[in-house]
Protein backbone atom coordinates (compact mmCIF):
# COMPACT_ATOMS: atom_id res chain seq x y z
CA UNK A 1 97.00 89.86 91.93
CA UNK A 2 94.70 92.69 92.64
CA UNK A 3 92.88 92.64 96.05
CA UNK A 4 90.96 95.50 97.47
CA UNK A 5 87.26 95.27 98.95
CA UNK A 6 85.90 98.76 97.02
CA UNK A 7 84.81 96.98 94.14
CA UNK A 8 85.05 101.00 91.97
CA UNK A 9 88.42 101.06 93.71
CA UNK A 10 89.26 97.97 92.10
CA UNK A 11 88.44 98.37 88.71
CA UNK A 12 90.31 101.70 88.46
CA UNK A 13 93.00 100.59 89.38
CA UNK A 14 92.82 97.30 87.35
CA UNK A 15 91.93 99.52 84.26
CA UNK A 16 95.17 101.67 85.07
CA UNK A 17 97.17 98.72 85.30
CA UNK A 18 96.15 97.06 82.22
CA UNK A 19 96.43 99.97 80.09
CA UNK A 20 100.34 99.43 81.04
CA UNK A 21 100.55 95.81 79.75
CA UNK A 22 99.67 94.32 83.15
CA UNK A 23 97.81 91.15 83.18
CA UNK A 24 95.58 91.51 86.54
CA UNK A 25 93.72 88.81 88.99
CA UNK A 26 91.37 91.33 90.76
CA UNK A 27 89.05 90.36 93.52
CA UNK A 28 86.60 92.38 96.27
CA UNK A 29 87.27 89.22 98.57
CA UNK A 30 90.53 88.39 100.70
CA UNK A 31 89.56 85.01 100.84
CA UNK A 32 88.47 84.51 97.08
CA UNK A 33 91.66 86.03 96.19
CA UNK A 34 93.92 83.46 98.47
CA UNK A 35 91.88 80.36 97.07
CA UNK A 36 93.28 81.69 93.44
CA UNK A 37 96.40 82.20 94.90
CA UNK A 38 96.43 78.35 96.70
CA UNK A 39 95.30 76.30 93.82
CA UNK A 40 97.90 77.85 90.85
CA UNK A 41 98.52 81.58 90.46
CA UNK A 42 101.71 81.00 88.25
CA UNK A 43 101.64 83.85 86.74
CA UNK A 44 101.07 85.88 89.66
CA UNK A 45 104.42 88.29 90.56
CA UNK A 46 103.02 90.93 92.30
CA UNK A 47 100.53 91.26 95.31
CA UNK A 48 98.87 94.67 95.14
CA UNK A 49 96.71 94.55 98.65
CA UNK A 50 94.87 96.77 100.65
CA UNK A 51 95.26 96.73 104.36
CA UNK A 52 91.79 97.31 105.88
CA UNK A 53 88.97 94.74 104.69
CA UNK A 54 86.49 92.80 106.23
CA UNK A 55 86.67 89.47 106.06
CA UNK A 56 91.04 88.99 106.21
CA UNK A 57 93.28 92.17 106.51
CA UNK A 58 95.97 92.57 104.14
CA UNK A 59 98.29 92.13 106.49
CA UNK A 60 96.67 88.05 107.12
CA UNK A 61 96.45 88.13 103.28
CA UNK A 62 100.39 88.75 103.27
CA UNK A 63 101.40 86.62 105.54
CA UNK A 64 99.94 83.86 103.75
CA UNK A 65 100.81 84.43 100.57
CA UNK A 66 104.60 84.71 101.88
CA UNK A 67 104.13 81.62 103.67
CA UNK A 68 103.33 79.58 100.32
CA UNK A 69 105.48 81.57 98.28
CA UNK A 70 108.04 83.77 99.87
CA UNK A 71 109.92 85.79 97.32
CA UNK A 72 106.59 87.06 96.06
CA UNK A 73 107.02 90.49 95.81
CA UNK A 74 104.06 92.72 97.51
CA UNK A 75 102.31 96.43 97.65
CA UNK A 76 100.22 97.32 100.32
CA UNK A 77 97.35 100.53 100.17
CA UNK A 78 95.90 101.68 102.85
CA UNK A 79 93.98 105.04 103.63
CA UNK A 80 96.04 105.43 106.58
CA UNK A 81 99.39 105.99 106.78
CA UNK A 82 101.78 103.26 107.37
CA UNK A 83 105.65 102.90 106.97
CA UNK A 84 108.02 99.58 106.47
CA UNK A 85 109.00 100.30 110.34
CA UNK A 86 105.06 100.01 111.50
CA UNK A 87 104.59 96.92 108.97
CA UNK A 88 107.41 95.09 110.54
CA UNK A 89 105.32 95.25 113.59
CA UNK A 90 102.26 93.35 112.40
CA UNK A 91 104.43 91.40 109.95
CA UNK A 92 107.95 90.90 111.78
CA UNK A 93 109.45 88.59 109.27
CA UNK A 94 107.76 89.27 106.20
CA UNK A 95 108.94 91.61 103.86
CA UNK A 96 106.55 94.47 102.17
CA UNK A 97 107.68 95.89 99.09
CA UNK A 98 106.21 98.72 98.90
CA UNK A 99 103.48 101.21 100.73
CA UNK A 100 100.84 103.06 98.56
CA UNK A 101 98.86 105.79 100.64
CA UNK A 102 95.35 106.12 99.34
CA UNK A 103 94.34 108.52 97.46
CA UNK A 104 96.78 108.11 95.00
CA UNK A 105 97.48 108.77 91.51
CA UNK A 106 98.14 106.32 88.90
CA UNK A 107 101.41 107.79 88.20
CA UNK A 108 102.49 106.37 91.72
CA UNK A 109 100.68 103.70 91.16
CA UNK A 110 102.82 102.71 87.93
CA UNK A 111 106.22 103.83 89.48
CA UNK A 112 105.57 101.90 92.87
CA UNK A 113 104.70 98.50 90.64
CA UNK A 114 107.47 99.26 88.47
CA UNK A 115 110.02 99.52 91.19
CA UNK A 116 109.00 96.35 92.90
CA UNK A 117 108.50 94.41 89.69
């Protein structure tokens, strides 16, 4: 599941993903993207999130989609930079997979998802 609130953002990174084989939930919206989550994501084994949005944070996003389903494994962006040490701050017992620093390129896009899936 794809969540990031730059809509261009968003389908990049969608399009880079499914050109690897990647089936991909995307959505602009926190919340819209938690309601898919809540009522069946099944095939959902990856959170790819970014931190800063408007109407829920990644970091609320996280923590609820840990709470339902903990060993979901999860990928935070962010424009700003941000290490496991800092996350375990805002997020003191849930775990973060991996950190993606925006920009990026798709190769570390594809390595980070590839490491955590």
């Amino acid at each position: 599941m794809l969540v990031d609130d730059e809509p261009d953002l968003l389908d990049m990174i969608r399009k880079v993903l499914e050109k690897e084989g990647y089936k991909v939930h995307g959505f602009t919206n926190p919340i819209s993207a938690l309601s898919h989550f809540e009522n069946g994501c099944k095939d959902c084994s990856l959170v790819l999130s970014d931190i800063r949005m408007a109407s829920m944070s990644g970091f609320e996003l996280v923590r609820r989609v840990k709470d339902l389903r903990p060993e979901m494994k999860i990928i935070l962006m962010t424009a700003f930079k941000i290490n496991q040490s800092e996350a375990q701050i805002v997020l003191p017992s849930t775990k973060v997979d991996a950190f993606l620093n925006k920009p990026f390129r798709s190769t570390e896009l594809i390595d980070a998802v590839k490491q955590v899936c």
